[in-house]
N, C-alpha and C. Protein backbone atom coordinates (compact mmCIF):
# COMPACT_ATOMS: atom_id res chain seq x y z
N UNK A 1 91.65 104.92 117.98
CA UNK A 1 92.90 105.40 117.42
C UNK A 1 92.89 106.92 117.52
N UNK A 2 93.94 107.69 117.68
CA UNK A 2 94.19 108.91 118.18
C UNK A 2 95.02 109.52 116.43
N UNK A 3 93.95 110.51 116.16
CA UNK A 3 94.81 110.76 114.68
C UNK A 3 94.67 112.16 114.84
N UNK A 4 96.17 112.39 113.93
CA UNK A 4 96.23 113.90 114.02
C UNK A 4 96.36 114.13 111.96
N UNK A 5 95.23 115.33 111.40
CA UNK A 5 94.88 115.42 110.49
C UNK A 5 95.81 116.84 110.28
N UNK A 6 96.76 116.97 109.24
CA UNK A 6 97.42 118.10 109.08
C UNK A 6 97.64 118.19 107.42
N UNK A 7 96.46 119.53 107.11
CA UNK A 7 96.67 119.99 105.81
C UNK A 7 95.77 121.26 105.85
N UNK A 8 96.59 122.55 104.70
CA UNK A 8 95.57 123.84 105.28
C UNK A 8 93.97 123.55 104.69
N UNK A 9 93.96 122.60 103.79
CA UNK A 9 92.58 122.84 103.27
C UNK A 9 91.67 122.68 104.29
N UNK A 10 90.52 123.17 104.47
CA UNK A 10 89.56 123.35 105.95
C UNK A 10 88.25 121.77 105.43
N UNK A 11 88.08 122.04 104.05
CA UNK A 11 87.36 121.40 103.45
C UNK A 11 87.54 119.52 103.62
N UNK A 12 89.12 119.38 103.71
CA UNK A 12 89.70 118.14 103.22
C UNK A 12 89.85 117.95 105.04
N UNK A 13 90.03 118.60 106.20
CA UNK A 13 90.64 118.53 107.26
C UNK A 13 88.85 118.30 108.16
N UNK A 14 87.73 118.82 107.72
CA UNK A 14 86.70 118.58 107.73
C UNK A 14 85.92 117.01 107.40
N UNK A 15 86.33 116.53 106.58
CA UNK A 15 85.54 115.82 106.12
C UNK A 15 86.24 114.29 106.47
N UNK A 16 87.65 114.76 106.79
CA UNK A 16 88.19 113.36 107.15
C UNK A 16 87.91 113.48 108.72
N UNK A 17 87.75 114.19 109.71
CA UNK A 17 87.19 114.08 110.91
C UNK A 17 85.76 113.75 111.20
N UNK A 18 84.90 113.77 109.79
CA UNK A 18 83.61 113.78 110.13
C UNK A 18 84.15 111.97 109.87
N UNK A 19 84.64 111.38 108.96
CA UNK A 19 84.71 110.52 108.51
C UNK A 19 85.66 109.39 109.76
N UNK A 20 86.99 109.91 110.33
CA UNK A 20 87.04 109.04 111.54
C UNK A 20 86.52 108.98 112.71
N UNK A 21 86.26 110.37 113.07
CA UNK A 21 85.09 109.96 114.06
C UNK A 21 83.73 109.44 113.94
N UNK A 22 83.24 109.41 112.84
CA UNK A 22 82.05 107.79 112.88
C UNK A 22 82.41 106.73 112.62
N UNK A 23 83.92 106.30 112.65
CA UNK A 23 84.99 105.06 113.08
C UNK A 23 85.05 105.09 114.34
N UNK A 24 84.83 105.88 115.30
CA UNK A 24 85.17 105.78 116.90
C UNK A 24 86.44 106.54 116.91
N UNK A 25 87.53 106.94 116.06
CA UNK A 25 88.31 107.56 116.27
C UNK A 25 88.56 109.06 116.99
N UNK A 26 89.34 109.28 117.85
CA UNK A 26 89.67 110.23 118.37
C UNK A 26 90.16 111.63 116.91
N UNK A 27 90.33 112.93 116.68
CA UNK A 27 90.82 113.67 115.57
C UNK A 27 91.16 115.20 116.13
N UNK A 28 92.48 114.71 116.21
CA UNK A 28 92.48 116.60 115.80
C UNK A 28 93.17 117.06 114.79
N UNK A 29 93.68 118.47 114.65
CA UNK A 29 93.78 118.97 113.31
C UNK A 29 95.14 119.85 113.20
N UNK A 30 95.66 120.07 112.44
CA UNK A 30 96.54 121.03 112.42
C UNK A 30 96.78 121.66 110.70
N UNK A 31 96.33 122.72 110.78
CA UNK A 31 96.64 123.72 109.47
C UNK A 31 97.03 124.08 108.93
N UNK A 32 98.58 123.67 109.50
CA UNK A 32 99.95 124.47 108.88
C UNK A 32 100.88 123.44 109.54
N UNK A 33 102.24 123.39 108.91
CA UNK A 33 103.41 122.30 109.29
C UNK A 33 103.80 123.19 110.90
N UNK A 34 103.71 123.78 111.06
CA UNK A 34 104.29 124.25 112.59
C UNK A 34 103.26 124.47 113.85
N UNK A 35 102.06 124.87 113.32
CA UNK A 35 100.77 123.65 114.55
C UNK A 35 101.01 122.21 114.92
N UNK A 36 101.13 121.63 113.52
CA UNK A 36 101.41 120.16 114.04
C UNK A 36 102.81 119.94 114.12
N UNK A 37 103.93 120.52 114.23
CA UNK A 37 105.14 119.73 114.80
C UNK A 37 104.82 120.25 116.24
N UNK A 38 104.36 121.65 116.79
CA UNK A 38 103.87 121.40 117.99
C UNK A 38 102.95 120.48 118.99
N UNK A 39 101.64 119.85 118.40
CA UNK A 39 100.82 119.21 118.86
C UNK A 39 101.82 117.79 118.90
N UNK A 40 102.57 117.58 117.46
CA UNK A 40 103.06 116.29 118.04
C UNK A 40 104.02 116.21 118.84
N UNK A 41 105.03 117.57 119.22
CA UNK A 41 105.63 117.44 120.51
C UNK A 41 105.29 117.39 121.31
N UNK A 42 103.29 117.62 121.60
CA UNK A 42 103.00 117.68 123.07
C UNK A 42 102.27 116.47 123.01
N UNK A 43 101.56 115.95 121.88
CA UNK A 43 100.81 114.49 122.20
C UNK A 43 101.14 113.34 121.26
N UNK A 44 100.52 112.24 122.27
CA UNK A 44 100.86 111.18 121.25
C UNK A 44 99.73 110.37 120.26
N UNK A 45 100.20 110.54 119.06
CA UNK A 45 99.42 110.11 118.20
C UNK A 45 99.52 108.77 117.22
N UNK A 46 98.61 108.08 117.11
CA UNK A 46 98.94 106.41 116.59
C UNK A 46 98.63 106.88 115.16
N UNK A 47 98.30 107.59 114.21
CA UNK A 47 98.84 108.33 113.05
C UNK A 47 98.62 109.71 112.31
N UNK A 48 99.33 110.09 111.52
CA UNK A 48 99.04 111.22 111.42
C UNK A 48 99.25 111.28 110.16
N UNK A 49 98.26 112.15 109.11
CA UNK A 49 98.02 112.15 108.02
C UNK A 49 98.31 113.79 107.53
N UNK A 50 99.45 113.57 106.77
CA UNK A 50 100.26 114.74 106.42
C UNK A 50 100.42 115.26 104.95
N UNK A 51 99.55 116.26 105.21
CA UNK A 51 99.75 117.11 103.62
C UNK A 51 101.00 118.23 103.09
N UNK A 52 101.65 117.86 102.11
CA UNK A 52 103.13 118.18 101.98
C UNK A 52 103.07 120.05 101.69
N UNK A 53 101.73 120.43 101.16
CA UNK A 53 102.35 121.99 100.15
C UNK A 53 101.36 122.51 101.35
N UNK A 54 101.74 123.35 102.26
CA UNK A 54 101.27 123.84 103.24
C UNK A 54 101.96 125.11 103.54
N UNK A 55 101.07 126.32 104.07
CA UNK A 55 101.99 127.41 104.03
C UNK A 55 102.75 127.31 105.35
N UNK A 56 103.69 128.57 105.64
CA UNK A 56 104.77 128.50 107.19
C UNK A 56 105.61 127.13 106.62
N UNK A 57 105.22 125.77 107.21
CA UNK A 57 105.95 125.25 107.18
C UNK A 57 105.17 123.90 106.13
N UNK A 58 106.42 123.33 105.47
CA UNK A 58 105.72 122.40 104.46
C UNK A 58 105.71 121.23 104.90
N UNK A 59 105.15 119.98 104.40
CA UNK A 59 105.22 118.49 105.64
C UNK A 59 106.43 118.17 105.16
N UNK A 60 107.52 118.28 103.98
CA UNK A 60 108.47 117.94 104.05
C UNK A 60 109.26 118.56 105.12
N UNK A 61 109.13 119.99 105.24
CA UNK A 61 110.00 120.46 106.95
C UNK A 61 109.52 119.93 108.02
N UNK A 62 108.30 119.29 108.15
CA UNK A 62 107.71 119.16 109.06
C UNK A 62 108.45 117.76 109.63
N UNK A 63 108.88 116.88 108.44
CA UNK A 63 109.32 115.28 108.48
C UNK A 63 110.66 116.00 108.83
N UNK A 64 111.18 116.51 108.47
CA UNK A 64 112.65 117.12 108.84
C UNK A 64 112.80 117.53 110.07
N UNK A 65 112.04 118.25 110.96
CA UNK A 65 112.00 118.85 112.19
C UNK A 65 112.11 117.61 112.96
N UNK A 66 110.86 117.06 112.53
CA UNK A 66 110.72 116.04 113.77
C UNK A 66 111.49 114.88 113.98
N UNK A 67 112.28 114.72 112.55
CA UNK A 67 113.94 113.69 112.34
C UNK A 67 114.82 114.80 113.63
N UNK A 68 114.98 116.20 113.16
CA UNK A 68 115.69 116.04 113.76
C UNK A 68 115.51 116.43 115.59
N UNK A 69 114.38 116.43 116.11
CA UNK A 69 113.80 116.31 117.40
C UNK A 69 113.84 115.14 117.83
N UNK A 70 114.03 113.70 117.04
CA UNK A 70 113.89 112.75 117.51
C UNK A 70 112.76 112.40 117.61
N UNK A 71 111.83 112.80 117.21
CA UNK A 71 110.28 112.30 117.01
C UNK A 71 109.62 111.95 115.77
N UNK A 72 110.82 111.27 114.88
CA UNK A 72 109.78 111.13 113.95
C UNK A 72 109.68 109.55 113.90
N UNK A 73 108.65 109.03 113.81
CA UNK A 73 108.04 107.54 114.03
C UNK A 73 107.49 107.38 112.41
N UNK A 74 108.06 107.23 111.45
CA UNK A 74 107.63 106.95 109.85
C UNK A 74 106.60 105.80 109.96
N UNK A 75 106.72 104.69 110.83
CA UNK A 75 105.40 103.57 110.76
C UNK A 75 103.73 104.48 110.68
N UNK A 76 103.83 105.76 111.24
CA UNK A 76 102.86 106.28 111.92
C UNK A 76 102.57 107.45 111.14
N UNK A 77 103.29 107.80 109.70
CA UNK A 77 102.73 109.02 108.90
C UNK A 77 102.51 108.71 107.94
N UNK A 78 101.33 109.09 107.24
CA UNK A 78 100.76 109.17 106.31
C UNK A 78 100.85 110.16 104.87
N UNK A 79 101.76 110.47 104.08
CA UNK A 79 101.95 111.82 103.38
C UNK A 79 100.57 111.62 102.73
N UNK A 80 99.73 112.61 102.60
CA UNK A 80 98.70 112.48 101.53
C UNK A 80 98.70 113.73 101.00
N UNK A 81 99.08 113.62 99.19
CA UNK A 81 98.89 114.96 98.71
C UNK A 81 98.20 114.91 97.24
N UNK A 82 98.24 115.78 97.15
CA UNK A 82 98.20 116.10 95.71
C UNK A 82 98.82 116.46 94.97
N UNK A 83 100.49 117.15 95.01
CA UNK A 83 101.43 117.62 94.31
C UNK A 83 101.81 116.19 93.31
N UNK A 84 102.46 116.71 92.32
CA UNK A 84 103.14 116.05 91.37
C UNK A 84 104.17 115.83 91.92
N UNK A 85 104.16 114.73 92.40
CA UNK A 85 105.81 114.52 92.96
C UNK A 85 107.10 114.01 92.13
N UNK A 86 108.37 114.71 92.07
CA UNK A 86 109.25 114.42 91.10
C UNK A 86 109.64 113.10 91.90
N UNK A 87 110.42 112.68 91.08
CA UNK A 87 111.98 111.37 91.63
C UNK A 87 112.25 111.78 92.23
N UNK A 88 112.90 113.23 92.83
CA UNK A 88 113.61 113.13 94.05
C UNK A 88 112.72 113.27 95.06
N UNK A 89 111.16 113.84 94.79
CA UNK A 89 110.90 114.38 95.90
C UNK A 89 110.42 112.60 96.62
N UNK A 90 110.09 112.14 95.29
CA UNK A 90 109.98 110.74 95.93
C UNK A 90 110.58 109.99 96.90
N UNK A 91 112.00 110.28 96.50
CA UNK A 91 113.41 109.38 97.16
C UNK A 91 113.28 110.35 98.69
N UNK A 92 113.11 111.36 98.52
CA UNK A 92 113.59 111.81 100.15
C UNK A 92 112.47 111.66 101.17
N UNK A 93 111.25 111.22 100.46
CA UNK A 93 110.06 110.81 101.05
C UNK A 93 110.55 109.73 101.39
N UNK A 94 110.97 108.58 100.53
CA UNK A 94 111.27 107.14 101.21
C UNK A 94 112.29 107.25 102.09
N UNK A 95 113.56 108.33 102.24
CA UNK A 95 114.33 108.60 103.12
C UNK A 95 113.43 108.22 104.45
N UNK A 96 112.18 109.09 104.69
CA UNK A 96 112.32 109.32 105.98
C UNK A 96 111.41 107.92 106.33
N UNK A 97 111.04 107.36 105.57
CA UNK A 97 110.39 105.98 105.90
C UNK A 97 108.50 106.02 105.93
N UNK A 98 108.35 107.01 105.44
CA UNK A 98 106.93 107.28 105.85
C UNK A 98 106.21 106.76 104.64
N UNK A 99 105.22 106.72 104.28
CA UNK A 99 104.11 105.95 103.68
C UNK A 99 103.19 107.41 102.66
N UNK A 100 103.51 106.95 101.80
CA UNK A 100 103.09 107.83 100.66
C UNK A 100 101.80 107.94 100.16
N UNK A 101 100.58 108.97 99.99
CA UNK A 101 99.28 108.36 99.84
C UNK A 101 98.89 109.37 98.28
N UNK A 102 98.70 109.46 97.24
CA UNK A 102 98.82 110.35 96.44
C UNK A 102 97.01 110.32 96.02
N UNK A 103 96.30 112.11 96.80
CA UNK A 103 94.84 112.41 96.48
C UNK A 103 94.80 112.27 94.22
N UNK A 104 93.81 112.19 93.71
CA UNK A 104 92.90 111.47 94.74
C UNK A 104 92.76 109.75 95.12
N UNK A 105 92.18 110.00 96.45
CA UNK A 105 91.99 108.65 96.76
C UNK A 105 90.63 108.76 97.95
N UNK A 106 90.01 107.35 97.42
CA UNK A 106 89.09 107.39 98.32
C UNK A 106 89.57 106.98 99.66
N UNK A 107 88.24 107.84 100.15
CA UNK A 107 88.24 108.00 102.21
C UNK A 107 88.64 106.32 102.27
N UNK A 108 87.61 105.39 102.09
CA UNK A 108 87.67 103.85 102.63
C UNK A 108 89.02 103.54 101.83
N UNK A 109 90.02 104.05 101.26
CA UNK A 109 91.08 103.21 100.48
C UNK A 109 92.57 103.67 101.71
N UNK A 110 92.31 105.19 102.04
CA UNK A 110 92.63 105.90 102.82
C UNK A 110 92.77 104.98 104.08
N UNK A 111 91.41 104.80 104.64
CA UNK A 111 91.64 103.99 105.96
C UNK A 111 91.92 102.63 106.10
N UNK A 112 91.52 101.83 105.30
CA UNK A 112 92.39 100.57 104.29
C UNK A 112 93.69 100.85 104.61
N UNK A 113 94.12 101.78 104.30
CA UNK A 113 96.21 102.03 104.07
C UNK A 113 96.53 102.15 105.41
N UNK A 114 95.66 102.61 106.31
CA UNK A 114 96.05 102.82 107.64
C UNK A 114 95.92 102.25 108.40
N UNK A 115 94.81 101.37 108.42
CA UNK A 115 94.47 99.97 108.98
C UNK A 115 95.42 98.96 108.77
N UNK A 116 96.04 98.87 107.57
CA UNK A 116 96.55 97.99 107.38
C UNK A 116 98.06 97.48 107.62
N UNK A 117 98.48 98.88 108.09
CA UNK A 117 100.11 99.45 109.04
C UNK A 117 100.21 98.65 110.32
């Protein structure tokens, strides 16, 4: 599986690559919401695990860009955060169809949720 890991923490973007690649998984990374709306305009990825409070651009712009590029595939994103998410921010999350993961959560519950898509 080809995953693209996007959140600025270095710590959290670290440890889930150490963690799918001794799954056999392919990983790359992106640090900020506008690395990865680039990488996912140039490659294709079977999912991508998206952290919302990010500086430049946030994964909610990031779900927005790529709605409106025509690239956004919701079967295939993962939001994983840690913010307190209100009701709305909830509702516009289910807008875009994507799959909600709220830290903390364990790594194996993590790939459980993704496996199981």
């Amino acid at each position: 599986m080809k995953v693209l890991l996007v959140d600025d923490s270095l710590e959290v973007t670290e440890m889930l690559t150490e963690f799918f690649s001794l799954k056999g998984d392919q990983v790359d990374r992106a640090h900020d919401g506008e690395e990865a709306v680039n990488k996912i305009l140039e490659t294709r990825f079977d999912v991508i695990i998206l952290d919302l409070a990010m500086p430049k651009t946030s994964g909610f712009e990031v779900l927005e860009l790529l709605k409106n590029k025509n690239k956004l595939e919701p079967e295939k994103i993962f939001v994983l955060t840690a913010m307190n998410i209100t009701n709305n921010e909830r509702e516009k999350i289910e807008k875009y169809g994507v799959h909600l993961l709220l830290k903390p959560i364990s790594i194996h519950d993590l790939y459980a949720s993704i496996e199981s898509k």
